[in-house]
C-alpha atoms as a PDB file:
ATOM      1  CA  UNK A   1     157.536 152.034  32.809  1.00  0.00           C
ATOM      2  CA  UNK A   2     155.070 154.512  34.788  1.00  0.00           C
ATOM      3  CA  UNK A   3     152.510 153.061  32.033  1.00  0.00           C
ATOM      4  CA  UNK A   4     153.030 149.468  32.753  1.00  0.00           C
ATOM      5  CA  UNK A   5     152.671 150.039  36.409  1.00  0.00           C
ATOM      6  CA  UNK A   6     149.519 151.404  36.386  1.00  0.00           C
ATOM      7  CA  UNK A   7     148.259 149.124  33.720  1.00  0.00           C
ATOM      8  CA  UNK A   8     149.111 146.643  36.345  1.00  0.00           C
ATOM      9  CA  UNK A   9     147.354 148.024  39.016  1.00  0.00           C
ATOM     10  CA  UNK A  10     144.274 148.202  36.760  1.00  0.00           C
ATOM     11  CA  UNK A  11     144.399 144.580  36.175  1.00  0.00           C
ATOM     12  CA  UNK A  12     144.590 144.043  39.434  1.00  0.00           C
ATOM     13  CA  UNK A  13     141.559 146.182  40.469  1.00  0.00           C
ATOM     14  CA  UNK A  14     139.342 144.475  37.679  1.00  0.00           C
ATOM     15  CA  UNK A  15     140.536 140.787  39.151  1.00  0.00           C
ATOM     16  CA  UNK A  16     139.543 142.271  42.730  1.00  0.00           C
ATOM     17  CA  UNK A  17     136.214 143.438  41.451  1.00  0.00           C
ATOM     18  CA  UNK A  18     135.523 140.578  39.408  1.00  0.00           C
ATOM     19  CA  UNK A  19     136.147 138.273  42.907  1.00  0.00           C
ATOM     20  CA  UNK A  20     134.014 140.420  44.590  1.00  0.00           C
ATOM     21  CA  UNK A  21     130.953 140.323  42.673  1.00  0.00           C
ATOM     22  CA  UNK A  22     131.755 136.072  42.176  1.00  0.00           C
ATOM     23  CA  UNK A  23     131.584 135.808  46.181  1.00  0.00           C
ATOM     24  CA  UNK A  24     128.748 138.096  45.865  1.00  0.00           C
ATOM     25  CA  UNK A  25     126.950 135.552  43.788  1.00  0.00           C
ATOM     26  CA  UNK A  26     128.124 132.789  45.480  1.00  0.00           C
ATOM     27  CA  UNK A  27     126.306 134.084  48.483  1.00  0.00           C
ATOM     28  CA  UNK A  28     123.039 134.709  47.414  1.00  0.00           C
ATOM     29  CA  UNK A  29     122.926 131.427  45.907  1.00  0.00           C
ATOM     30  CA  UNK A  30     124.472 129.414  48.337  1.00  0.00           C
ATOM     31  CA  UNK A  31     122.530 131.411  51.151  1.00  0.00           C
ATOM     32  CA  UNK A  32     119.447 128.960  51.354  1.00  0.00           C
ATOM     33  CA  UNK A  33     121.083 125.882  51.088  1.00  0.00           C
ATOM     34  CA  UNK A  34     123.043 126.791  54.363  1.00  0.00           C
ATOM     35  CA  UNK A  35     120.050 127.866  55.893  1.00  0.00           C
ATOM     36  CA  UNK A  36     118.648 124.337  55.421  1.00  0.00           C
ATOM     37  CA  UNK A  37     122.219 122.396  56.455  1.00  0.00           C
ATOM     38  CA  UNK A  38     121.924 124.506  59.841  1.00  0.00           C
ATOM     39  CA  UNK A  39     118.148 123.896  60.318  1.00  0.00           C
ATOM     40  CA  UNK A  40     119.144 119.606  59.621  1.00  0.00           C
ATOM     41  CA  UNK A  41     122.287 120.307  61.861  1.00  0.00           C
ATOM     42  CA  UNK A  42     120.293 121.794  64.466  1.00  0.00           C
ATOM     43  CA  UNK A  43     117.531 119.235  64.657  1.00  0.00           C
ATOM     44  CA  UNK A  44     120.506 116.240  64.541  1.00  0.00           C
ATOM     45  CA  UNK A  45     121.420 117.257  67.727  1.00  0.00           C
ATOM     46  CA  UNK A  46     120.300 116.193  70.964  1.00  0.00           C
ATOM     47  CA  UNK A  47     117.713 118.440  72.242  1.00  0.00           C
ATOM     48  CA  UNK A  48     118.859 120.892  75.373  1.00  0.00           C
ATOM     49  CA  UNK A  49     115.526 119.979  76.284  1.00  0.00           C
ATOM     50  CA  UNK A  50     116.017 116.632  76.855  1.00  0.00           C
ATOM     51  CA  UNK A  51     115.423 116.865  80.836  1.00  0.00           C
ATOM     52  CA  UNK A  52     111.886 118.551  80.030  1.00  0.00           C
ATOM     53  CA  UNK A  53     110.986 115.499  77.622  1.00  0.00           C
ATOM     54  CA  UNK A  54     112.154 113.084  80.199  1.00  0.00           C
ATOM     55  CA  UNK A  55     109.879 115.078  83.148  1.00  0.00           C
ATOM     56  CA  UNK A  56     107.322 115.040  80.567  1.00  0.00           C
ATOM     57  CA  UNK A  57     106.896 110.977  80.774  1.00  0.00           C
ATOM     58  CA  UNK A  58     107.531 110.912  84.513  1.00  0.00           C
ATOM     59  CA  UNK A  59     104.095 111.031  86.977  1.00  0.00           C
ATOM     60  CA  UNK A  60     104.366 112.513  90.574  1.00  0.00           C
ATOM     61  CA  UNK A  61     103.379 110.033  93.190  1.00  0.00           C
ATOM     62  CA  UNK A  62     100.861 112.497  94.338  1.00  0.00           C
ATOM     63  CA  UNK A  63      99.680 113.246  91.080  1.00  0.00           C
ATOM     64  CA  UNK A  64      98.778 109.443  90.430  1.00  0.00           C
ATOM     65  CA  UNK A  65      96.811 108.721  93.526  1.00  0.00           C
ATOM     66  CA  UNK A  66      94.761 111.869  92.867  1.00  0.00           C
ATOM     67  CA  UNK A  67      93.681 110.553  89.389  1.00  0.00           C
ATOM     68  CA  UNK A  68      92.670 107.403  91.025  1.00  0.00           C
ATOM     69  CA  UNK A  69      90.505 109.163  93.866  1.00  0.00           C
ATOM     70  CA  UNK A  70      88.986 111.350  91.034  1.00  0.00           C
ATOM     71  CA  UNK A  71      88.244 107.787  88.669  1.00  0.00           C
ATOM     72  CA  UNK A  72      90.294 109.342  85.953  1.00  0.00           C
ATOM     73  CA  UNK A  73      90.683 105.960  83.380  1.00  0.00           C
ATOM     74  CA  UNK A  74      94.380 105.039  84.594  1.00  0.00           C
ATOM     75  CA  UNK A  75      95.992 101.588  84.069  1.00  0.00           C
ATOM     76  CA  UNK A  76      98.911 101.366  86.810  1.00  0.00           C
ATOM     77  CA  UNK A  77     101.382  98.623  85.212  1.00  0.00           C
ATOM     78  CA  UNK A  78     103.492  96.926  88.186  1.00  0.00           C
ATOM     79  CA  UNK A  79     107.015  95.869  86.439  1.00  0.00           C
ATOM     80  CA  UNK A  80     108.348  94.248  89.237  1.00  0.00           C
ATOM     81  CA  UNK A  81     108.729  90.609  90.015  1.00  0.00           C
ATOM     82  CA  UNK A  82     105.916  89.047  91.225  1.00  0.00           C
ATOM     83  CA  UNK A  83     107.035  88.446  94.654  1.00  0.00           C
ATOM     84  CA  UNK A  84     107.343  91.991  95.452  1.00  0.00           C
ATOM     85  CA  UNK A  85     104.111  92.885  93.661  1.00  0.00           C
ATOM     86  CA  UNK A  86     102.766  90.428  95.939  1.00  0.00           C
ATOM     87  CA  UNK A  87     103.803  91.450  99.388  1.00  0.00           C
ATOM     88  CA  UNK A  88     102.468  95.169  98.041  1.00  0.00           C
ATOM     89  CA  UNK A  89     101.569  97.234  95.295  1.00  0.00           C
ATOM     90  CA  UNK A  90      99.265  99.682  94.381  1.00  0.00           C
ATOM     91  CA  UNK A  91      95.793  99.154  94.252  1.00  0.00           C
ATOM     92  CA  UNK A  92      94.072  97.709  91.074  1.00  0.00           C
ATOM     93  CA  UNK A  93      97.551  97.566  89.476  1.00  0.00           C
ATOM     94  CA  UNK A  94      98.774  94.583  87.378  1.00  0.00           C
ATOM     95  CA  UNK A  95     102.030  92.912  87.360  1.00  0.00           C
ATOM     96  CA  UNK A  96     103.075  92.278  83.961  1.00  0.00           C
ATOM     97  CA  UNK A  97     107.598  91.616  84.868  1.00  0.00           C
ATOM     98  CA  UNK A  98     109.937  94.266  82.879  1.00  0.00           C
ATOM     99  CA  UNK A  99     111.769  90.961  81.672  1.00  0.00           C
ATOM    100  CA  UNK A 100     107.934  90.022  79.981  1.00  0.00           C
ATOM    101  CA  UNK A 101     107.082  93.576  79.297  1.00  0.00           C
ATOM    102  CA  UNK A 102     108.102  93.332  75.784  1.00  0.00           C
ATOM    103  CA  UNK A 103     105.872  90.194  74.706  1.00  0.00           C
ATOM    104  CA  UNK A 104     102.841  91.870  76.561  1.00  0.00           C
ATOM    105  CA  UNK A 105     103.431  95.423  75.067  1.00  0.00           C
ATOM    106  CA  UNK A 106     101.666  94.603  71.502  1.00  0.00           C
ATOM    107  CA  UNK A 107      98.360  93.817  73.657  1.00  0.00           C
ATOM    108  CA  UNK A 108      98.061  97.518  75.081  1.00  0.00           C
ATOM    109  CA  UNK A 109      95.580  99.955  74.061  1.00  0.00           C
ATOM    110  CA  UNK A 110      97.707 103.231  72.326  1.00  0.00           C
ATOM    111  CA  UNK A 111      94.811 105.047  73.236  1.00  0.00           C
ATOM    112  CA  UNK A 112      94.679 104.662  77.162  1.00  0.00           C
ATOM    113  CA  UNK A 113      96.817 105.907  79.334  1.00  0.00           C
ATOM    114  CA  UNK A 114      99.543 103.521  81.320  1.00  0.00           C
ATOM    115  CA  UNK A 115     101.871 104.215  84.397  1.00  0.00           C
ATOM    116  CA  UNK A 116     104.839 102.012  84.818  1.00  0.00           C
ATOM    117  CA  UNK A 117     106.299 101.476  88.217  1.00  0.00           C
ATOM    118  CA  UNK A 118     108.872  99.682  89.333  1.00  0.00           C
ATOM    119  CA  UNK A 119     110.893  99.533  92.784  1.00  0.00           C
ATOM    120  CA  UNK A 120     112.594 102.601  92.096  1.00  0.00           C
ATOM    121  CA  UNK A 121     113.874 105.105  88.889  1.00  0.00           C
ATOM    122  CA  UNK A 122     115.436 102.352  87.239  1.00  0.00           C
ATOM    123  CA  UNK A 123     117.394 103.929  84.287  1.00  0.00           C
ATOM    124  CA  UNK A 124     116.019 100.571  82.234  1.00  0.00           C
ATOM    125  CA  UNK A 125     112.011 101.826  82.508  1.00  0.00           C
ATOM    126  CA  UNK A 126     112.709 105.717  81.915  1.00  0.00           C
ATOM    127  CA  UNK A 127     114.470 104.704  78.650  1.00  0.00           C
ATOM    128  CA  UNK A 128     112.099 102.346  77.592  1.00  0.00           C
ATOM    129  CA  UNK A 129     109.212 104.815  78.043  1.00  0.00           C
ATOM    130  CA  UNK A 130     111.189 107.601  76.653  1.00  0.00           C
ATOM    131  CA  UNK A 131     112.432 105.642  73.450  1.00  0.00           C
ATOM    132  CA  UNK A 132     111.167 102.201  72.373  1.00  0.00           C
ATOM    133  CA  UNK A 133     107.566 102.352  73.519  1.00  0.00           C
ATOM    134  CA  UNK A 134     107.489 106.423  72.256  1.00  0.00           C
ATOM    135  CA  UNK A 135     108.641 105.367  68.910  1.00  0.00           C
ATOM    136  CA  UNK A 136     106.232 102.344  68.626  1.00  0.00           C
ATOM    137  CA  UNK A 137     103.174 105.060  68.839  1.00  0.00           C
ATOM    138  CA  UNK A 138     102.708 104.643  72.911  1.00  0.00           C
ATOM    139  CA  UNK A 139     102.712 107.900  73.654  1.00  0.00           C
ATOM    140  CA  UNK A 140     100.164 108.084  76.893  1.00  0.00           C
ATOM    141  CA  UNK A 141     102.644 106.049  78.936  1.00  0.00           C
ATOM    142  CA  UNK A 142     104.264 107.164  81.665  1.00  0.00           C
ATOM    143  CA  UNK A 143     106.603 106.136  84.771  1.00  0.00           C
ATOM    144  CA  UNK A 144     106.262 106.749  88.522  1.00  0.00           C
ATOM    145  CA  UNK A 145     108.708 108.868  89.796  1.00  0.00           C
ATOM    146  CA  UNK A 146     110.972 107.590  92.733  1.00  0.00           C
ATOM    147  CA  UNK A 147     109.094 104.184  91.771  1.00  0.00           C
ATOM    148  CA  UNK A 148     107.458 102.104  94.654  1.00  0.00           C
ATOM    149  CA  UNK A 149     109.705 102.692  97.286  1.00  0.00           C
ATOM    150  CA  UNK A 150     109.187 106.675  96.708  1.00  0.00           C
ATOM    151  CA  UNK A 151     105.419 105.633  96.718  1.00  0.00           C
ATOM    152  CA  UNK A 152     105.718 104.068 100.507  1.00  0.00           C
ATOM    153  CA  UNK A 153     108.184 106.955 101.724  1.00  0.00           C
ATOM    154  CA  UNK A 154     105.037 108.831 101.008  1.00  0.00           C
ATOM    155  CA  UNK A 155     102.644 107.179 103.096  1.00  0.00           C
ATOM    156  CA  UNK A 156     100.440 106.302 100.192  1.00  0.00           C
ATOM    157  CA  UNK A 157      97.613 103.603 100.430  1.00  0.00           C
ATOM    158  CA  UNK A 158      99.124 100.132  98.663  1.00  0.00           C
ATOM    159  CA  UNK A 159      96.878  96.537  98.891  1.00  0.00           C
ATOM    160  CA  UNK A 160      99.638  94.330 101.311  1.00  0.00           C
ATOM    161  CA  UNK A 161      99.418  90.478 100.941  1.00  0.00           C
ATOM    162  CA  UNK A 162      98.681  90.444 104.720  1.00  0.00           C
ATOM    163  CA  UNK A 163     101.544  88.828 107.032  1.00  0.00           C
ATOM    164  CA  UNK A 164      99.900  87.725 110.361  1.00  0.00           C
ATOM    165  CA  UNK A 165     103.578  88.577 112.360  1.00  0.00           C
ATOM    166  CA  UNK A 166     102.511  92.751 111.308  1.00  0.00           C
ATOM    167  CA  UNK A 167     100.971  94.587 113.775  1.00  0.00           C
ATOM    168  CA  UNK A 168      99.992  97.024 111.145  1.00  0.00           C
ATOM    169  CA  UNK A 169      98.146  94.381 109.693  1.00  0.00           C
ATOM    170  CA  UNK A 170      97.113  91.970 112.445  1.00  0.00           C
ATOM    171  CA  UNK A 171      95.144  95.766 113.223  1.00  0.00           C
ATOM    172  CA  UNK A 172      93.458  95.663 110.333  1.00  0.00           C
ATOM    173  CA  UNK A 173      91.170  92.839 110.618  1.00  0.00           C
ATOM    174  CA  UNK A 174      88.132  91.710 112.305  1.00  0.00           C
ATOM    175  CA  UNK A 175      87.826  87.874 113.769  1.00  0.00           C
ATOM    176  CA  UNK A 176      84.553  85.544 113.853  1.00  0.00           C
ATOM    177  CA  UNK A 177      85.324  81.576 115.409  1.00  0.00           C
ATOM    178  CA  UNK A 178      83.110  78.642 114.228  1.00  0.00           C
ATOM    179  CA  UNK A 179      80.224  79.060 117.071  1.00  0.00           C
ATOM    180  CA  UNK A 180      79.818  82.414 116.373  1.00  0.00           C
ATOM    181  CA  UNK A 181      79.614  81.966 113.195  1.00  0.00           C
ATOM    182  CA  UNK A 182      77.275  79.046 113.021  1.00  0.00           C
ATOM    183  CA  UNK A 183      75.268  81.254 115.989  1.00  0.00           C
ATOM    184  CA  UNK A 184      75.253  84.017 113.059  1.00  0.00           C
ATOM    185  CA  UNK A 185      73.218  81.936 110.359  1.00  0.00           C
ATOM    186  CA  UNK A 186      71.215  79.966 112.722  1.00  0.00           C
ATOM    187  CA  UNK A 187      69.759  83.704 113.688  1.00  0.00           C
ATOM    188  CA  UNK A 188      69.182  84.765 110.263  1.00  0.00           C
ATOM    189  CA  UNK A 189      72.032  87.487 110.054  1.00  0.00           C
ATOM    190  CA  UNK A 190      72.651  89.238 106.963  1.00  0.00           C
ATOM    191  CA  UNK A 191      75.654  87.296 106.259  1.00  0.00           C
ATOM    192  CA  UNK A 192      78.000  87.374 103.251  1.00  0.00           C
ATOM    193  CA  UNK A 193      80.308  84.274 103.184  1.00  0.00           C
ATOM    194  CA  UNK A 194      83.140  84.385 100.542  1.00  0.00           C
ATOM    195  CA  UNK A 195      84.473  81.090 100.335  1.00  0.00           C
ATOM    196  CA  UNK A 196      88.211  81.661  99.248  1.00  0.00           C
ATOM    197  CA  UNK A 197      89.843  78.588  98.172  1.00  0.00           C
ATOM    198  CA  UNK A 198      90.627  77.146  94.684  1.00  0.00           C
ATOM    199  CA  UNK A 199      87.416  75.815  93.484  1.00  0.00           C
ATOM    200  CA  UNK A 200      88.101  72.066  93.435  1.00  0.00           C
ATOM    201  CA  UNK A 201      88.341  72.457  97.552  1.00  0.00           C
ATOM    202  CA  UNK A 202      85.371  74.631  97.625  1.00  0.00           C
ATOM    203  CA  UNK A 203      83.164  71.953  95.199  1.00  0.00           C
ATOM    204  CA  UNK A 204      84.392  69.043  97.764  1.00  0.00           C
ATOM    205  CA  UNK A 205      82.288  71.188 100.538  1.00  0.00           C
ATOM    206  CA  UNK A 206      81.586  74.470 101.579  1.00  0.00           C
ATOM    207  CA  UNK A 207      79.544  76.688 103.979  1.00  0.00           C
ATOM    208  CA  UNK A 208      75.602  76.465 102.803  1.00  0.00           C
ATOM    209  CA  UNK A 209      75.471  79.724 100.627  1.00  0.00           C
ATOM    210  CA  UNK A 210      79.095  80.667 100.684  1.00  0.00           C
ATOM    211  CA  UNK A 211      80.418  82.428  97.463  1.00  0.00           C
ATOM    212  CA  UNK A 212      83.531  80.937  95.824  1.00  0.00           C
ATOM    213  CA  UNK A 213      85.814  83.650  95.086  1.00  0.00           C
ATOM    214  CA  UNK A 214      89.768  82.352  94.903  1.00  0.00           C
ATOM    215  CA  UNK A 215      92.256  84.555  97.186  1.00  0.00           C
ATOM    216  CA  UNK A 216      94.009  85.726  93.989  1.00  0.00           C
ATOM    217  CA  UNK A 217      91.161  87.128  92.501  1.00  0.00           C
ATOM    218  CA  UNK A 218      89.313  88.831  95.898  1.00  0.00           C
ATOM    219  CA  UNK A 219      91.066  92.889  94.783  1.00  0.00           C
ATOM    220  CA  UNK A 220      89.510  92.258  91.167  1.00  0.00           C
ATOM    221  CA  UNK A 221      86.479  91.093  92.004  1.00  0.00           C
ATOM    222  CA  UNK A 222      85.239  92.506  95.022  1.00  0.00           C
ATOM    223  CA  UNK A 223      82.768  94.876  93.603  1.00  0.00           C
ATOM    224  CA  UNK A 224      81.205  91.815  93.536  1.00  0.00           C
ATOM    225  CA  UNK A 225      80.624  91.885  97.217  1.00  0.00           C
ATOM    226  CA  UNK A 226      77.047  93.731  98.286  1.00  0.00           C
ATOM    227  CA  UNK A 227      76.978  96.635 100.279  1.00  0.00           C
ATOM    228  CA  UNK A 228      75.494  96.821 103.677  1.00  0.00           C
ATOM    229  CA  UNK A 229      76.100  92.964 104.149  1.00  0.00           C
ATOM    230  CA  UNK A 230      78.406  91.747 107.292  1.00  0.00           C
ATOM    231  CA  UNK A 231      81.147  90.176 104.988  1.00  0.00           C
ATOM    232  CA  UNK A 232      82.811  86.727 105.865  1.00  0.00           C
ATOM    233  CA  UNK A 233      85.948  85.086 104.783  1.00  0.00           C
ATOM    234  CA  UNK A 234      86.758  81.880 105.208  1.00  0.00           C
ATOM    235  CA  UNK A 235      89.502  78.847 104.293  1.00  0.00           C
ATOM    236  CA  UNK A 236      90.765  75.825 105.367  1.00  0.00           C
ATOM    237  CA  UNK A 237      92.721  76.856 108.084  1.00  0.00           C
ATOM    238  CA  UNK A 238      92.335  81.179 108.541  1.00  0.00           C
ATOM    239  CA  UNK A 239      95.537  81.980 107.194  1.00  0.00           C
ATOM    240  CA  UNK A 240      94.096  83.136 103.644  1.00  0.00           C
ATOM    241  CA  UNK A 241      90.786  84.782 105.509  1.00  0.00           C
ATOM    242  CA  UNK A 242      93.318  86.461 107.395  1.00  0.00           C
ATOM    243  CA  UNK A 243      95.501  87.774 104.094  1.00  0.00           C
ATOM    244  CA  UNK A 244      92.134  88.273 102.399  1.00  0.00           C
ATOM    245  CA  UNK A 245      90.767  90.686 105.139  1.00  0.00           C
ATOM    246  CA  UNK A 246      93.955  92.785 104.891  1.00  0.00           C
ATOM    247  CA  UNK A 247      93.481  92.853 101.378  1.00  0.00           C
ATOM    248  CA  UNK A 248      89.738  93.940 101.731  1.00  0.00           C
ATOM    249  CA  UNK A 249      90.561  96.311 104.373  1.00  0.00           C
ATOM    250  CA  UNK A 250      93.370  98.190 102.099  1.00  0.00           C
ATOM    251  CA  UNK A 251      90.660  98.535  99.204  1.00  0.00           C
ATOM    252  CA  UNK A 252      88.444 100.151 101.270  1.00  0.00           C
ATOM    253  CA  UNK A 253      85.811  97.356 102.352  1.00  0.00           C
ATOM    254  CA  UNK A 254      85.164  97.221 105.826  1.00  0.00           C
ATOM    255  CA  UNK A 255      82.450  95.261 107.986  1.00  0.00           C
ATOM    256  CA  UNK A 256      84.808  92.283 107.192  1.00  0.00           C
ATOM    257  CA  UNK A 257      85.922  89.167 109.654  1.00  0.00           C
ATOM    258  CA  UNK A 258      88.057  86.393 109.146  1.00  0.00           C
ATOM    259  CA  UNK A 259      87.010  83.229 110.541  1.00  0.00           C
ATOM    260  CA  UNK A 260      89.723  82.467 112.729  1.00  0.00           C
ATOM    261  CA  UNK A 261      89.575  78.291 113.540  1.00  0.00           C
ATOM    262  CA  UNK A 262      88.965  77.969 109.745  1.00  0.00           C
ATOM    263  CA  UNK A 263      86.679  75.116 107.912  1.00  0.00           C
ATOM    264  CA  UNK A 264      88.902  72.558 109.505  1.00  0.00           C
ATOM    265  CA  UNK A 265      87.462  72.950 112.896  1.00  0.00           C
ATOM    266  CA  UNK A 266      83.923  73.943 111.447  1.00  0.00           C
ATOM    267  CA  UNK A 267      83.606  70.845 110.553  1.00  0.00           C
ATOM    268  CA  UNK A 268      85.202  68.827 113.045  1.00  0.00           C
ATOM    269  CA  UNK A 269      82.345  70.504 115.141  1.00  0.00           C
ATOM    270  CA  UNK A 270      80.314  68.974 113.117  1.00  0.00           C
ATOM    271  CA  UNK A 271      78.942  71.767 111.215  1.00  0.00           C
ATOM    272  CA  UNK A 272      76.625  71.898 108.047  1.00  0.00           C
ATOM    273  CA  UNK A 273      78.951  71.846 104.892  1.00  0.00           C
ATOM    274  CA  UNK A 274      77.124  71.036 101.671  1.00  0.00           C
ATOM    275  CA  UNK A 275      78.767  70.212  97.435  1.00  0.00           C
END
C-alpha cells in the first residue's frame, strides 16, 4: 500500500512537470502574438492626447494677425453667413458659408495653408478640421480660436461695412462736396476718382477720368489704387463712398474722401459727366 502511494505521488509529479514545461511553451510561443494584440489594442483606443491634437489645429488670434503683418502666405476662410461677414470680418478673408463649405472644399489647394473662422468655437468647425478635412489629405488647415467674437474682444483690426449712425466709423472718413471737388480738377490736383457703382450706372455717365471699381470689389482690388494720389470715392448718392472710405480706411489707405452730395447733385449742378 506504501508502494502504491508513492507511485501515485510520482504520477502526479510527472503530470505537474509535464504542465509546467506545456505552459512554458505555450508562453514563448504565444509571447509575440500578445505583444502585437496589445500594440493593435493600444493604437484602437482613443489617444490621451487627443486635447494636444485638437490644440494642434487651433490658431491663436494673436498668432494669426502676426502672420499677416509678417506676409506669411495665409488664406483666412470666413464660414459665417454672409451678412455677418459683411458688417465685419477680417481683412482679405473670404466668405465661403459652413453650410457651402463642403461643395467648395474640393477647390482648395492641400498645399497652402487655411484658417477657418467662424463667430465663435463652434463644436461643428473643430470637428470638421480635426476629422473630415484631416482625413481627406487637408492637413495645413486650421481654426481660430474663440472665433470672431474672440477676435473683436481682442481689439484686433477687422474691414467693417461702414454704418454712417457709428461714431467709430463716421471718424474714420474724410468728406469732399461737389464744388470742391469740381474746384479740385479744374486746378489740376492730383486726383484719383474711383467711381464705385455697378458698371452699367457708371457706363450711363461718370466723372471725366474716374475709375470704375464696384463697392464689392474695392478690399480686393485696391492695390490697384496709386500711391501718393489724393483718393476719391464717389456714387450716386454718398452712402457707398461713405461705406467704401471705411473700408479703405480699415485696410490701411488713407488720403481718402467721400464725396458727400454724391453724383446726383454733381450733376444737377450741372457738372461735366462723360460715357
Amino acid at each position: 500500500m506504501h508502494r502504491s502511494k508513492e507511485k501515485n505521488n510520482s504520477s502526479r509529479a510527472i503530470l505537474i512537470g509535464f504542465g509546467l514545461i506545456v505552459l512554458a511553451v505555450s508562453i514563448i510561443f504565444l509571447k509575440p502574438y500578445l505583444l502585437r494584440s496589445k500594440k493593435s489594442s493600444d493604437t484602437s483606443q482613443p489617444s490621451l492626447n487627443n486635447s494636444q491634437d485638437n490644440s494642434s489645429k487651433k490658431m491663436e488670434a494673436q498668432d494669426l494677425m502676426d502672420k499677416i503683418t509678417n506676409g506669411a502666405d495665409m488664406n483666412v476662410i470666413d464660414v459665417r453667413d454672409p451678412t455677418s461677414f459683411q458688417q465685419a470680418h477680417i481683412v482679405d478673408s473670404q466668405n465661403i458659408p459652413l453650410a457651402n463649405f463642403s461643395d467648395a472644399v474640393s477647390a482648395l489647394d492641400k498645399n497652402k495653408t487655411y484658417v477657418l473662422v467662424d463667430q465663435s468655437e463652434d463644436p461643428t468647425l473643430v470637428a470638421m478640421v480635426q476629422n473630415i478635412l484631416a482625413k481627406n489629405g487637408y492637413d495645413k488647415i486650421y481654426y481660430l480660436s474663440g472665433g470672431f467674437s474672440n477676435w473683436q474682444t481682442l481689439d484686433l483690426p477687422a474691414v467693417a461695412d461702414g454704418d454712417p449712425q457709428s461714431f467709430a466709423d463716421q471718424s474714420k472718413v474724410n468728406y469732399i462736396k461737389s464744388d470742391d471737388l469740381k474746384k479740385a480738377i479744374d486746378s489740376g490736383e492730383n486726383l484719383f476718382i474711383i467711381d464705385l457703382r455697378k458698371s452699367d450706372a457708371y457706363s450711363n455717365g461718370h466723372i471725366k477720368n474716374a475709375v470704375n471699381i464696384y463697392l464689392g470689389d474695392l478690399e480686393k482690388k485696391r492695390s490697384e489704387i496709386p500711391m501718393g494720389r489724393k483718393v476719391i470715392l464717389v456714387d450716386s448718392d454718398g452712402l457707398w463712398a461713405f461705406k467704401g472710405a471705411v473700408r479703405l480706411f480699415d485696410t490701411g489707405t488713407f488720403n481718402v474722401f467721400a464725396l458727400s452730395d454724391g453724383l446726383n447733385t454733381w450733376q444737377q449742378k450741372g457738372y461735366e459727366m462723360v460715357k
